[in-house]
PDBML (XML) file of the C-alpha atoms, coordinates in Angstrom:
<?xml version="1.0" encoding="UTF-8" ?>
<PDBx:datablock datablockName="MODEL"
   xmlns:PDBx="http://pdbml.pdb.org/schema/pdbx-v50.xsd"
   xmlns:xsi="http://www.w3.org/2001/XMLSchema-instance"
   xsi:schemaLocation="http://pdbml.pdb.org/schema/pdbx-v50.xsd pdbx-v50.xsd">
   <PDBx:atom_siteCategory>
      <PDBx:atom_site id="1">
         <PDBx:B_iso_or_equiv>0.00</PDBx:B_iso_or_equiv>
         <PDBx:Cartn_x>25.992</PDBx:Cartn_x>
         <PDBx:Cartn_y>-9.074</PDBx:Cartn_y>
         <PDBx:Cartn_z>7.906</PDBx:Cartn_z>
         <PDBx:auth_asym_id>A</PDBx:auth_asym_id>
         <PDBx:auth_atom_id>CA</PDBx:auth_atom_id>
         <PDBx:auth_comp_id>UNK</PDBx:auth_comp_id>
         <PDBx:auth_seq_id>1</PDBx:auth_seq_id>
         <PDBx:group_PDB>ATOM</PDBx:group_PDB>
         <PDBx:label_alt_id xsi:nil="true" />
         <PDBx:label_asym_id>A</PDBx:label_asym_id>
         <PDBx:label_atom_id>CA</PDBx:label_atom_id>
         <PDBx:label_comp_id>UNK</PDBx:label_comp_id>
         <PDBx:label_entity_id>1</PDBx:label_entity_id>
         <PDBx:label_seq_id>1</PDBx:label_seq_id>
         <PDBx:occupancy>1.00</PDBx:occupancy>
         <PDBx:pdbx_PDB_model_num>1</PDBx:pdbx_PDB_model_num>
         <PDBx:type_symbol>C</PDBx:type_symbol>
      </PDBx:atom_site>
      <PDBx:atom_site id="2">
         <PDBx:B_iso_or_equiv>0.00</PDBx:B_iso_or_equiv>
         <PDBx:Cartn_x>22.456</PDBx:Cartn_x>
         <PDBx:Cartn_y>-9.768</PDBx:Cartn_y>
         <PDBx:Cartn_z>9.308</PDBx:Cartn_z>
         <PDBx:auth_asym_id>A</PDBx:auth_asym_id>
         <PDBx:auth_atom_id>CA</PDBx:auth_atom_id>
         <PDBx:auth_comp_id>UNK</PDBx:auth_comp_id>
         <PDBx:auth_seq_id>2</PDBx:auth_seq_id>
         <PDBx:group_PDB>ATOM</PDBx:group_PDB>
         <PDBx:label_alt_id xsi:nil="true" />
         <PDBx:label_asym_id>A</PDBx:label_asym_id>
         <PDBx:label_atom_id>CA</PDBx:label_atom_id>
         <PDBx:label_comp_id>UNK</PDBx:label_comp_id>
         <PDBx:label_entity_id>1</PDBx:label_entity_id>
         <PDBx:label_seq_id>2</PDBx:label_seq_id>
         <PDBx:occupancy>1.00</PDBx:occupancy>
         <PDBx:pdbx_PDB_model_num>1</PDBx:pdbx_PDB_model_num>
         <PDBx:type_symbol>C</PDBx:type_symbol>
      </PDBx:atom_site>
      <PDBx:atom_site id="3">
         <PDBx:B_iso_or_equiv>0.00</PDBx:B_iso_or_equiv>
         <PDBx:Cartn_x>19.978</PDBx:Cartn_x>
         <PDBx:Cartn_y>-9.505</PDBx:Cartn_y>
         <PDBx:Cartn_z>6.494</PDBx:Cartn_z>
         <PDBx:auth_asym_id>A</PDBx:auth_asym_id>
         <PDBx:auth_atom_id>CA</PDBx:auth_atom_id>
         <PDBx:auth_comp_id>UNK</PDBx:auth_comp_id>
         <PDBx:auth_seq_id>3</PDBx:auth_seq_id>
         <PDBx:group_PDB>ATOM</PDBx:group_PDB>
         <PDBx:label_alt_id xsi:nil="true" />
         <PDBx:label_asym_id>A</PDBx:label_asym_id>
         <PDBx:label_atom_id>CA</PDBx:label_atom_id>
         <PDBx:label_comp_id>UNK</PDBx:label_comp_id>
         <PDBx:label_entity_id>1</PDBx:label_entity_id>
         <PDBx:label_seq_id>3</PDBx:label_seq_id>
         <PDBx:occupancy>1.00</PDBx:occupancy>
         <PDBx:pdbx_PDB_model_num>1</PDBx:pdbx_PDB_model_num>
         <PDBx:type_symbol>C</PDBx:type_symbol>
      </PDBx:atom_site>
      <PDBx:atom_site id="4">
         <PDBx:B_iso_or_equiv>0.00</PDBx:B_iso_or_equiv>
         <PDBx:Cartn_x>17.169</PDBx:Cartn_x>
         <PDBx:Cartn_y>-7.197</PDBx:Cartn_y>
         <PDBx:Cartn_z>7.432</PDBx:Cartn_z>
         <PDBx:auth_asym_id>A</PDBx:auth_asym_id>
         <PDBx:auth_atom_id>CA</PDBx:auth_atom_id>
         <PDBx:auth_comp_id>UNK</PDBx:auth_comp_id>
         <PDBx:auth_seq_id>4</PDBx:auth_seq_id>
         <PDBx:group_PDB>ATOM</PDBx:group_PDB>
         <PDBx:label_alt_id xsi:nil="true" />
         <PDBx:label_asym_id>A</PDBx:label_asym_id>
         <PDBx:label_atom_id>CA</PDBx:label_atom_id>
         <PDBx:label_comp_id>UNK</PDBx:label_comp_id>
         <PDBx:label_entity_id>1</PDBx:label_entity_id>
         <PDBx:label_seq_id>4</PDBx:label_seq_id>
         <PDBx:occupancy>1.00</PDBx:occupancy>
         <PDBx:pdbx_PDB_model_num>1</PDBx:pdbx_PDB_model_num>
         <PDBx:type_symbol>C</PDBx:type_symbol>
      </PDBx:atom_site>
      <PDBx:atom_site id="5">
         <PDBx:B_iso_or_equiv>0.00</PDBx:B_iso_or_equiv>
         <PDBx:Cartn_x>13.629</PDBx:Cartn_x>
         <PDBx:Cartn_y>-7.565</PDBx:Cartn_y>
         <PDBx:Cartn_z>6.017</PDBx:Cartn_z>
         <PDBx:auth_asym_id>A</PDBx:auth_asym_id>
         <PDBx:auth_atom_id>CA</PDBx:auth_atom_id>
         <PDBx:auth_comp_id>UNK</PDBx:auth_comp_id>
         <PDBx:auth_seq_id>5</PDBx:auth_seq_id>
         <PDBx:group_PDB>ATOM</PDBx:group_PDB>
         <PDBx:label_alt_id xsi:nil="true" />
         <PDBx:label_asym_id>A</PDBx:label_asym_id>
         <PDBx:label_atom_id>CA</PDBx:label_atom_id>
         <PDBx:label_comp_id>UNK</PDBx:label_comp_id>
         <PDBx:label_entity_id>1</PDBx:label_entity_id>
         <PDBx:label_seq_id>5</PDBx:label_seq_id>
         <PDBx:occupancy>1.00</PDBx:occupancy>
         <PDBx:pdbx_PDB_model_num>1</PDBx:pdbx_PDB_model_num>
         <PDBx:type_symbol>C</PDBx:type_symbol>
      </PDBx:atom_site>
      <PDBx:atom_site id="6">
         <PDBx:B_iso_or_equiv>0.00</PDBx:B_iso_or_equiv>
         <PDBx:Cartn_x>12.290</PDBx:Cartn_x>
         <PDBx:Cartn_y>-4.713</PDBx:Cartn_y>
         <PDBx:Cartn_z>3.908</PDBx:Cartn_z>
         <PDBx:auth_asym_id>A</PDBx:auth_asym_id>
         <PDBx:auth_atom_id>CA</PDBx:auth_atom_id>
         <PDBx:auth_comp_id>UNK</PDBx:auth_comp_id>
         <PDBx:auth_seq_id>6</PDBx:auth_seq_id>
         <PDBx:group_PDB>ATOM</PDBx:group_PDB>
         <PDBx:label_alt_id xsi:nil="true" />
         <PDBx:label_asym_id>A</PDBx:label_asym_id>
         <PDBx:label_atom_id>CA</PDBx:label_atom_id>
         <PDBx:label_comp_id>UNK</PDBx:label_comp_id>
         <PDBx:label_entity_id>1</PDBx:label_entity_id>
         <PDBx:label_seq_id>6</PDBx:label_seq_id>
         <PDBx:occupancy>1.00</PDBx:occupancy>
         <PDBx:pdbx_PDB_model_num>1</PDBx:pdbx_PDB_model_num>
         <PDBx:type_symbol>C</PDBx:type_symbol>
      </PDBx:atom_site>
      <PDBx:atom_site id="7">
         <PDBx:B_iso_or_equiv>0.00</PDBx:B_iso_or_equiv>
         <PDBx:Cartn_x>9.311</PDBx:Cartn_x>
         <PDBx:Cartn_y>-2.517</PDBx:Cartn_y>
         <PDBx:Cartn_z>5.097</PDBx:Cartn_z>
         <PDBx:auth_asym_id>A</PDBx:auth_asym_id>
         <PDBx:auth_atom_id>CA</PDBx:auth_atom_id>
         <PDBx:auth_comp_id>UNK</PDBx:auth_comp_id>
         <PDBx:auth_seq_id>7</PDBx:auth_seq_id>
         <PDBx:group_PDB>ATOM</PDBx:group_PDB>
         <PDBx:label_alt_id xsi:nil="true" />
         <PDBx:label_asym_id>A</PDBx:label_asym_id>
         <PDBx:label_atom_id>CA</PDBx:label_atom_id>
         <PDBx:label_comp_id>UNK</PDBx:label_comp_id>
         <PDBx:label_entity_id>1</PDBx:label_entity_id>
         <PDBx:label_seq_id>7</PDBx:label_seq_id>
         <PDBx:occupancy>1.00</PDBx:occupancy>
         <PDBx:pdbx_PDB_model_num>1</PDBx:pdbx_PDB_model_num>
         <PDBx:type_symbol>C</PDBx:type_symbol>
      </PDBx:atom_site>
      <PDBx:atom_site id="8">
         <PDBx:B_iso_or_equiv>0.00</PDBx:B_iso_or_equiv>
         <PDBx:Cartn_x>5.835</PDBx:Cartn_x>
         <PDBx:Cartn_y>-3.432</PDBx:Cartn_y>
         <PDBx:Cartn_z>3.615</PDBx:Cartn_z>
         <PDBx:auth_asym_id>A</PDBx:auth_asym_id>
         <PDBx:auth_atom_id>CA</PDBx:auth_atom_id>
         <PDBx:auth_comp_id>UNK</PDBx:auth_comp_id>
         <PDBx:auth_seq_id>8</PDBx:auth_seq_id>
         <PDBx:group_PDB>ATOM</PDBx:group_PDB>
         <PDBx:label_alt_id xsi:nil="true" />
         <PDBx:label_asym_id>A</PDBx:label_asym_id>
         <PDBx:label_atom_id>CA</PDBx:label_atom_id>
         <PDBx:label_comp_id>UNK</PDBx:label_comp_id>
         <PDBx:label_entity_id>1</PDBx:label_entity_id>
         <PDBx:label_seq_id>8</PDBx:label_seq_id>
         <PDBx:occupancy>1.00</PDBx:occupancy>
         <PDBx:pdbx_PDB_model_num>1</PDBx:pdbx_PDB_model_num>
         <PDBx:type_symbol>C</PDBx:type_symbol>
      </PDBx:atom_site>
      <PDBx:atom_site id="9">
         <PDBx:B_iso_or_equiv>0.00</PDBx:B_iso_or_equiv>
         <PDBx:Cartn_x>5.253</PDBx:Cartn_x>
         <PDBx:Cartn_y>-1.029</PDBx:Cartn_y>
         <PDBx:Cartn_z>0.467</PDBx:Cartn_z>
         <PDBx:auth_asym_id>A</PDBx:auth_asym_id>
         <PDBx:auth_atom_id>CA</PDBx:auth_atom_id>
         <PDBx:auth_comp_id>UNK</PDBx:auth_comp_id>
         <PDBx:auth_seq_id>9</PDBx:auth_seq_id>
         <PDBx:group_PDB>ATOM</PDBx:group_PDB>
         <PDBx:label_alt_id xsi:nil="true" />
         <PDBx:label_asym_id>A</PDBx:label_asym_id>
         <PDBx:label_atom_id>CA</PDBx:label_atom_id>
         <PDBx:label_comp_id>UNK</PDBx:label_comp_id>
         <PDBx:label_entity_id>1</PDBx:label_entity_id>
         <PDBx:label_seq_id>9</PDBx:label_seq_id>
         <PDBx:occupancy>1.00</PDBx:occupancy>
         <PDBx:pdbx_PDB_model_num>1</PDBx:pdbx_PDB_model_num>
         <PDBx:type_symbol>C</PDBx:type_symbol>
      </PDBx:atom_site>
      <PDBx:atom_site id="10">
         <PDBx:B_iso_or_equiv>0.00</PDBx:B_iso_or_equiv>
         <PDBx:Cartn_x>2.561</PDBx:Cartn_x>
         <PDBx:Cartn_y>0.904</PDBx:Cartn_y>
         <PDBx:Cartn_z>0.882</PDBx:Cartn_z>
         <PDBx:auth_asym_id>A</PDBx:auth_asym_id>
         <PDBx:auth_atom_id>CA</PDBx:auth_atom_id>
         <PDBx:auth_comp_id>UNK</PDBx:auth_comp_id>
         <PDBx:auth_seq_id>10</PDBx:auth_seq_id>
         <PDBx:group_PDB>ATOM</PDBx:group_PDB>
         <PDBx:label_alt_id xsi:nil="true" />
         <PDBx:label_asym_id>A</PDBx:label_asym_id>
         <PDBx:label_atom_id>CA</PDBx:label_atom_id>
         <PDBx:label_comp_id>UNK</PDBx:label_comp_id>
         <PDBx:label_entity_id>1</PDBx:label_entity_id>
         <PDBx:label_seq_id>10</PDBx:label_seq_id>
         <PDBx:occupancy>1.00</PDBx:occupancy>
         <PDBx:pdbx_PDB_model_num>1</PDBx:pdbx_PDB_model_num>
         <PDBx:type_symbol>C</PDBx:type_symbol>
      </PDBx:atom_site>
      <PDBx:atom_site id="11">
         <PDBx:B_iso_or_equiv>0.00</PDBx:B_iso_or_equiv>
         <PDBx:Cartn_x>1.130</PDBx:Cartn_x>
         <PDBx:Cartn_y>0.939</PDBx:Cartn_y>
         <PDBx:Cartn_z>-2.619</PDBx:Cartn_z>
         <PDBx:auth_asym_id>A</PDBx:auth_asym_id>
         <PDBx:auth_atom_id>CA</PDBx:auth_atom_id>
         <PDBx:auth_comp_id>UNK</PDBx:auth_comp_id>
         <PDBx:auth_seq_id>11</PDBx:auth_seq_id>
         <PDBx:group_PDB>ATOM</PDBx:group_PDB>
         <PDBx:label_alt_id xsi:nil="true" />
         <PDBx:label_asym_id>A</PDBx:label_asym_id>
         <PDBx:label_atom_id>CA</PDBx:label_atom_id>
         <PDBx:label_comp_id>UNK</PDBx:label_comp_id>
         <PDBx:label_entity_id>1</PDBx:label_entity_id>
         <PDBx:label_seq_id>11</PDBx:label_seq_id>
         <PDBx:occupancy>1.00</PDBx:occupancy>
         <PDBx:pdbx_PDB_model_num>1</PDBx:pdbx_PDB_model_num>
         <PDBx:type_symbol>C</PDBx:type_symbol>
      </PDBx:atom_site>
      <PDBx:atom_site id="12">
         <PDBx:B_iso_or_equiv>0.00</PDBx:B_iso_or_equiv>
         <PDBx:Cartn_x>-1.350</PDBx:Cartn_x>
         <PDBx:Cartn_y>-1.494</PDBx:Cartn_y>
         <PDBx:Cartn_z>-2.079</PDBx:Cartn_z>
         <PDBx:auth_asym_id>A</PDBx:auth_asym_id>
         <PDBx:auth_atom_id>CA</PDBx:auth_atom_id>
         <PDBx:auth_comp_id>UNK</PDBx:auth_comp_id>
         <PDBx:auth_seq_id>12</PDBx:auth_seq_id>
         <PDBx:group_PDB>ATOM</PDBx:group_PDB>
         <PDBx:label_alt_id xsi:nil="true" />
         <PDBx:label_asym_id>A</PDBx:label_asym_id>
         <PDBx:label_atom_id>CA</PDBx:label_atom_id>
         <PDBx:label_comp_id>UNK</PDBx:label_comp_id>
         <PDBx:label_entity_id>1</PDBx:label_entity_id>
         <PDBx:label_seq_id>12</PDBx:label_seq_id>
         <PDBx:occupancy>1.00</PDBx:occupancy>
         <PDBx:pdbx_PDB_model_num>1</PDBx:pdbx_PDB_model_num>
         <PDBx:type_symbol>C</PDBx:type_symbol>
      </PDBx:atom_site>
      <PDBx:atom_site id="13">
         <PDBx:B_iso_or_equiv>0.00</PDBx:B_iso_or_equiv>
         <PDBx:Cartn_x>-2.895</PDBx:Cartn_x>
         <PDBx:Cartn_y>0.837</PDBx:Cartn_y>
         <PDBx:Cartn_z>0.794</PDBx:Cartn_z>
         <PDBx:auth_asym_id>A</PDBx:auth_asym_id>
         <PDBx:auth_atom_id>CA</PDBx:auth_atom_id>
         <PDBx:auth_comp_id>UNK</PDBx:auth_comp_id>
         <PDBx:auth_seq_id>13</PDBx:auth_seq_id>
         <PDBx:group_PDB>ATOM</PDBx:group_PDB>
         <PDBx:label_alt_id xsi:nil="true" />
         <PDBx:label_asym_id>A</PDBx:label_asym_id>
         <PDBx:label_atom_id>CA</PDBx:label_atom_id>
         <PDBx:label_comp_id>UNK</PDBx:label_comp_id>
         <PDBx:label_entity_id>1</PDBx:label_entity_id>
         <PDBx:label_seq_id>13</PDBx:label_seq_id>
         <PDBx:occupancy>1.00</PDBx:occupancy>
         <PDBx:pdbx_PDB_model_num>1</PDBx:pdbx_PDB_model_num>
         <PDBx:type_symbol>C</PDBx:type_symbol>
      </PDBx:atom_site>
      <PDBx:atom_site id="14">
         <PDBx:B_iso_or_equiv>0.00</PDBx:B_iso_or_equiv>
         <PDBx:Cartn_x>-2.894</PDBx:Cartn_x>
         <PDBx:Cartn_y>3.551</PDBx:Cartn_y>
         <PDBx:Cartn_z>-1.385</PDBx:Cartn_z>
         <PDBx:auth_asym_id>A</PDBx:auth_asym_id>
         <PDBx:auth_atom_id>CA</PDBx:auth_atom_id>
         <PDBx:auth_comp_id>UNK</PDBx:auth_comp_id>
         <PDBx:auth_seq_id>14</PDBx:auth_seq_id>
         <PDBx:group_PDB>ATOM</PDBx:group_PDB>
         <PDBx:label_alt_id xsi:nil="true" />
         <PDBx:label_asym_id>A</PDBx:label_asym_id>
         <PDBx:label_atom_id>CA</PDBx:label_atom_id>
         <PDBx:label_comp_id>UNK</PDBx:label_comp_id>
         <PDBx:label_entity_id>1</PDBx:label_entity_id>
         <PDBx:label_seq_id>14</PDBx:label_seq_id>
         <PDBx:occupancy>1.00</PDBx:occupancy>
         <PDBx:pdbx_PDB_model_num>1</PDBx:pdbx_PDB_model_num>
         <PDBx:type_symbol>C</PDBx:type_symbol>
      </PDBx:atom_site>
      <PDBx:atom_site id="15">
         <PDBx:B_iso_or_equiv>0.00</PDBx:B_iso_or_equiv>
         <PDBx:Cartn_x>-4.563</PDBx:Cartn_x>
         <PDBx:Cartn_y>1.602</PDBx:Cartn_y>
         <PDBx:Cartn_z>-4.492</PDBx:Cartn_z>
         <PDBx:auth_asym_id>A</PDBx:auth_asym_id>
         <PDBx:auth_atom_id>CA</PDBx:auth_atom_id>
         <PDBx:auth_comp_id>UNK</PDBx:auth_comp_id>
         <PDBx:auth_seq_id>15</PDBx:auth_seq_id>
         <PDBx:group_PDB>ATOM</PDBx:group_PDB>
         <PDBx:label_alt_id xsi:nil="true" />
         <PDBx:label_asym_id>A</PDBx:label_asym_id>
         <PDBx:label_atom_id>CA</PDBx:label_atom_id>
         <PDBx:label_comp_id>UNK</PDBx:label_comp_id>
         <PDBx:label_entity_id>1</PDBx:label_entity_id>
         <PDBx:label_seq_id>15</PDBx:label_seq_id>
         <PDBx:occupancy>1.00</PDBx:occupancy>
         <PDBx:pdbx_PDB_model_num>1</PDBx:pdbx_PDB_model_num>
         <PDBx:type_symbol>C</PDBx:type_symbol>
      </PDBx:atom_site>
      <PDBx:atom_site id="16">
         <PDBx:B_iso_or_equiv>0.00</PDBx:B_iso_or_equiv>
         <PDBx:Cartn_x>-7.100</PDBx:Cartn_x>
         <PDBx:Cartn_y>0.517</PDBx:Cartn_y>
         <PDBx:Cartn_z>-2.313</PDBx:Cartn_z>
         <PDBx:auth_asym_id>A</PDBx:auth_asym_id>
         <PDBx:auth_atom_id>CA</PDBx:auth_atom_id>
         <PDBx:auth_comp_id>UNK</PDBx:auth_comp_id>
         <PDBx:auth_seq_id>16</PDBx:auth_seq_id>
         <PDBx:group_PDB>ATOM</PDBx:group_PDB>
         <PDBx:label_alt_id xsi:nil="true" />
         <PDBx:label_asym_id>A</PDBx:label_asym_id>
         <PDBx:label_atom_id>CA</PDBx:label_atom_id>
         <PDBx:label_comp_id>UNK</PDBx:label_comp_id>
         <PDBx:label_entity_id>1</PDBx:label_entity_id>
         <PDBx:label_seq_id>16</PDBx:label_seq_id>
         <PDBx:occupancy>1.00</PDBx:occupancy>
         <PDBx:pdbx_PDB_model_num>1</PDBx:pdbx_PDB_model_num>
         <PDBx:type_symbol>C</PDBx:type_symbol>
      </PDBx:atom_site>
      <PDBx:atom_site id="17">
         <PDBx:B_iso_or_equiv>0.00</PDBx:B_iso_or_equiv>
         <PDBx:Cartn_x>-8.090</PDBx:Cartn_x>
         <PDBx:Cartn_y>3.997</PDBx:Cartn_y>
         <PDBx:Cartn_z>-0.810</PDBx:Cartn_z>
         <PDBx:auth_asym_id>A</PDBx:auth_asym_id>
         <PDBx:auth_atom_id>CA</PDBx:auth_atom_id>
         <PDBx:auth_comp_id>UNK</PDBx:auth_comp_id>
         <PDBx:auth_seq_id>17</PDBx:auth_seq_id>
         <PDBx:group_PDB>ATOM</PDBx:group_PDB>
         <PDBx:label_alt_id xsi:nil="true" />
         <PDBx:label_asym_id>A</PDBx:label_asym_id>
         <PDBx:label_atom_id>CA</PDBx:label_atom_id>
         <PDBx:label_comp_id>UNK</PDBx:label_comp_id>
         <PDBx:label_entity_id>1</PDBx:label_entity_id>
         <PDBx:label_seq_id>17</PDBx:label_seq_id>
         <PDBx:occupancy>1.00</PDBx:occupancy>
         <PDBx:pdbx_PDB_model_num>1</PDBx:pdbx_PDB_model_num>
         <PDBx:type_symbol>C</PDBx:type_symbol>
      </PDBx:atom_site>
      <PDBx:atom_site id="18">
         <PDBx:B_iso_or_equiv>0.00</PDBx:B_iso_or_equiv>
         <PDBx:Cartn_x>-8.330</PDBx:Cartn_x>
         <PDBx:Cartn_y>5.289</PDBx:Cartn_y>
         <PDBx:Cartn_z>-4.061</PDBx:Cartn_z>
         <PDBx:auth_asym_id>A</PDBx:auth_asym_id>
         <PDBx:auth_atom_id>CA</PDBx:auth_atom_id>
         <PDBx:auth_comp_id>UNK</PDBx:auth_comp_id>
         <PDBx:auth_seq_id>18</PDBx:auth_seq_id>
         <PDBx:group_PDB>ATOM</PDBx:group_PDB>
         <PDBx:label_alt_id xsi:nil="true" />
         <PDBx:label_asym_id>A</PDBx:label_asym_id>
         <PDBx:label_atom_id>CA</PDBx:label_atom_id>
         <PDBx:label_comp_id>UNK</PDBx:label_comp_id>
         <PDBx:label_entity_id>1</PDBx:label_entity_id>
         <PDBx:label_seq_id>18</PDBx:label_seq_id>
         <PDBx:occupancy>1.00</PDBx:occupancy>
         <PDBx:pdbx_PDB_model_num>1</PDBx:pdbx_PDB_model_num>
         <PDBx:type_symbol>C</PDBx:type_symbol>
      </PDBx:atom_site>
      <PDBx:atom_site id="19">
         <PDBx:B_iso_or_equiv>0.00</PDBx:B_iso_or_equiv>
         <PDBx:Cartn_x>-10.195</PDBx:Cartn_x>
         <PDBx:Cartn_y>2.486</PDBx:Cartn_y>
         <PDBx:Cartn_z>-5.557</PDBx:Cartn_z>
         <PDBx:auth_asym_id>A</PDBx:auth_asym_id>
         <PDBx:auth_atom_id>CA</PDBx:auth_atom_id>
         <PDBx:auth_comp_id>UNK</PDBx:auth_comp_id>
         <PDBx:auth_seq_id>19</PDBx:auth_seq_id>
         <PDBx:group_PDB>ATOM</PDBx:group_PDB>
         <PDBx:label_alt_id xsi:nil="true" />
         <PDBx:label_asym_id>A</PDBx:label_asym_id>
         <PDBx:label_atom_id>CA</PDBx:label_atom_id>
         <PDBx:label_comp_id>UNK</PDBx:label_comp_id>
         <PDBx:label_entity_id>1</PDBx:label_entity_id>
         <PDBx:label_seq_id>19</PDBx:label_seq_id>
         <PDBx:occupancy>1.00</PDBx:occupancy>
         <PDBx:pdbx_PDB_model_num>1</PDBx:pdbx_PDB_model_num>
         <PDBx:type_symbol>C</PDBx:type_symbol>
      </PDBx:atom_site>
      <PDBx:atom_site id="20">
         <PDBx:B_iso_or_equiv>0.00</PDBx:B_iso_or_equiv>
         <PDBx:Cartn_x>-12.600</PDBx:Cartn_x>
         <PDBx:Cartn_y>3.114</PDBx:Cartn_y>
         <PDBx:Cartn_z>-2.273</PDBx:Cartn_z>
         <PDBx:auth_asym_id>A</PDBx:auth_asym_id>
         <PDBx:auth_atom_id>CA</PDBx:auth_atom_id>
         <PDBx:auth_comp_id>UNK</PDBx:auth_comp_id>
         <PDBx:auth_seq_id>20</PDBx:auth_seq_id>
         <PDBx:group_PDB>ATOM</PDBx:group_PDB>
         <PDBx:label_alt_id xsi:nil="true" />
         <PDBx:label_asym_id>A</PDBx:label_asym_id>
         <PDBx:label_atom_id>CA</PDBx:label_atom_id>
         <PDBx:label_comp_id>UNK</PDBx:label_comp_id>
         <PDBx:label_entity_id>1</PDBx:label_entity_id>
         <PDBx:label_seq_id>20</PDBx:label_seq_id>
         <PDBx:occupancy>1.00</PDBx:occupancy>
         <PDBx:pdbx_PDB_model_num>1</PDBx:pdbx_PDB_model_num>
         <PDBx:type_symbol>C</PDBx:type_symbol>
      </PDBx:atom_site>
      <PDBx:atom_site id="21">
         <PDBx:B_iso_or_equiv>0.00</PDBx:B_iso_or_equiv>
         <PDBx:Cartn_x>-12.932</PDBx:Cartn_x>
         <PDBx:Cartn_y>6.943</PDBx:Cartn_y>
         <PDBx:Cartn_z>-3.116</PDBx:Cartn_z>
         <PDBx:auth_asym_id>A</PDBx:auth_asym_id>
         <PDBx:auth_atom_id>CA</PDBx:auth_atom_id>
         <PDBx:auth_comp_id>UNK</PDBx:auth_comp_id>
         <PDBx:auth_seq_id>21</PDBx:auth_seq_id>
         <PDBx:group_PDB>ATOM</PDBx:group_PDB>
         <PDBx:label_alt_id xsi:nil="true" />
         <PDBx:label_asym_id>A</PDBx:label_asym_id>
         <PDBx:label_atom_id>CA</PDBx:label_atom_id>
         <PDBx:label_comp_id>UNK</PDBx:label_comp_id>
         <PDBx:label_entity_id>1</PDBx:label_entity_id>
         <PDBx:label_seq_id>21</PDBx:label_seq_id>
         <PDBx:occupancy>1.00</PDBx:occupancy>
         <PDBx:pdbx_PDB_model_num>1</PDBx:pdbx_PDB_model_num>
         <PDBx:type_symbol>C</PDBx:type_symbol>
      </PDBx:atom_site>
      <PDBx:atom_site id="22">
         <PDBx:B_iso_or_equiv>0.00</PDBx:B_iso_or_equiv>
         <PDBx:Cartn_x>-13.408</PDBx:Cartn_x>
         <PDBx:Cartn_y>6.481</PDBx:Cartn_y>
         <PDBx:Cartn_z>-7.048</PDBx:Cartn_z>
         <PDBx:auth_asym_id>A</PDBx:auth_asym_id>
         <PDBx:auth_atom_id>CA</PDBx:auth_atom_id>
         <PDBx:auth_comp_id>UNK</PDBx:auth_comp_id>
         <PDBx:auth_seq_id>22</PDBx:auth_seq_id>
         <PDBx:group_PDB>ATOM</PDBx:group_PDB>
         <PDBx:label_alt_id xsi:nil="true" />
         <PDBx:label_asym_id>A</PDBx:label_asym_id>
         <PDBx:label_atom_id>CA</PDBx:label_atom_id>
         <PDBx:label_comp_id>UNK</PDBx:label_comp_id>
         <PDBx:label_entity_id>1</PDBx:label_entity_id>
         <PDBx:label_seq_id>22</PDBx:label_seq_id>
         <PDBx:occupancy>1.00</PDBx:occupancy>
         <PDBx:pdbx_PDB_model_num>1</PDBx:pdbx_PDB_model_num>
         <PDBx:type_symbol>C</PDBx:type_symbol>
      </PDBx:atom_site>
      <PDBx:atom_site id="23">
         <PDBx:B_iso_or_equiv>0.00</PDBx:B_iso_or_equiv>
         <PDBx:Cartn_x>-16.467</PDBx:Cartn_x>
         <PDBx:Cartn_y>3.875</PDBx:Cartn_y>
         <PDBx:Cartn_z>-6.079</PDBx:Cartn_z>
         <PDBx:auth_asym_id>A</PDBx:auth_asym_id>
         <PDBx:auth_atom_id>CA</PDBx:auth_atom_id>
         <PDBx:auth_comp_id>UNK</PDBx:auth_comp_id>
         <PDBx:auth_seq_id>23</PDBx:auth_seq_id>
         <PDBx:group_PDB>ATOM</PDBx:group_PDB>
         <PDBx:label_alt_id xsi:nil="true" />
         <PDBx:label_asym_id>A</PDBx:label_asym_id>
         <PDBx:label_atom_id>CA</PDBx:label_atom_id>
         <PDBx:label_comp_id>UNK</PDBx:label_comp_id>
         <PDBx:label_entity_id>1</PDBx:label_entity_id>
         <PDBx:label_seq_id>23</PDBx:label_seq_id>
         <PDBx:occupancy>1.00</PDBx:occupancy>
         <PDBx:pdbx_PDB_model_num>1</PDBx:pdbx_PDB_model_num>
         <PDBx:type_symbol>C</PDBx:type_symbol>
      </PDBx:atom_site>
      <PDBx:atom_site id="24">
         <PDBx:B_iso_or_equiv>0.00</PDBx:B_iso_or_equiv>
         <PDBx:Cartn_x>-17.470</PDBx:Cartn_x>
         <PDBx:Cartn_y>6.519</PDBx:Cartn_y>
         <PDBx:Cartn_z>-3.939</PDBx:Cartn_z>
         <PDBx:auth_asym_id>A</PDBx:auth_asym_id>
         <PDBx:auth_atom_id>CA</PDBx:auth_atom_id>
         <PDBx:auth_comp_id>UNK</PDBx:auth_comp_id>
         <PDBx:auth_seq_id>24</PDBx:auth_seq_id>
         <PDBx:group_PDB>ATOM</PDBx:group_PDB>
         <PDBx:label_alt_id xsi:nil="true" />
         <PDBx:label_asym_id>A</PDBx:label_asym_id>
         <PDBx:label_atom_id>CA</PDBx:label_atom_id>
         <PDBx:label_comp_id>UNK</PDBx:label_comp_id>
         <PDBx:label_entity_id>1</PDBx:label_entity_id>
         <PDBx:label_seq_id>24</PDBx:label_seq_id>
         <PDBx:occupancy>1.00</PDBx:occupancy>
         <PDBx:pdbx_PDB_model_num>1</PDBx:pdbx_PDB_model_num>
         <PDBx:type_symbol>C</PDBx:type_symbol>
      </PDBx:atom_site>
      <PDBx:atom_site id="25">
         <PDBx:B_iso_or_equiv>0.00</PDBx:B_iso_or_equiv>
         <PDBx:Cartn_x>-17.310</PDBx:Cartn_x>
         <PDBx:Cartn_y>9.241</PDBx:Cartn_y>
         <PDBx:Cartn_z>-6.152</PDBx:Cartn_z>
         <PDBx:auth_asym_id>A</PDBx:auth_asym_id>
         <PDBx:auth_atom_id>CA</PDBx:auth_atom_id>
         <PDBx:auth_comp_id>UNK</PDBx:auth_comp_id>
         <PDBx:auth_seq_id>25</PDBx:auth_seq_id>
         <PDBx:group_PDB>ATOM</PDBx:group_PDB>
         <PDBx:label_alt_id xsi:nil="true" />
         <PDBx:label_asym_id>A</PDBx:label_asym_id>
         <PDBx:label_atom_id>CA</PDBx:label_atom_id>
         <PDBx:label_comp_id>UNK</PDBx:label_comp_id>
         <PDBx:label_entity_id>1</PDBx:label_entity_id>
         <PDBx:label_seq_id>25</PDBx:label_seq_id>
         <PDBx:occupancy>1.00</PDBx:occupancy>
         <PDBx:pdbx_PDB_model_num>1</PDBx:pdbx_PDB_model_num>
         <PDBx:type_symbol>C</PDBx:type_symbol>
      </PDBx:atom_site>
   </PDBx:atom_siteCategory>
</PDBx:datablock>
């Protein structure tokens, strides 16, 4: 019955490394 939190998504990581590559590029 205990309620266990869900895992941080890791879709904002992602966005941000690409968003770091494509200002690179």
């Amino acid at each position: 019955s205990v309620v266990r939190p869900k895992a941080p998504g890791k879709i904002k990581h992602y966005l941000t490394l690409t968003i770091i590559l494509l200002l690179i590029w």
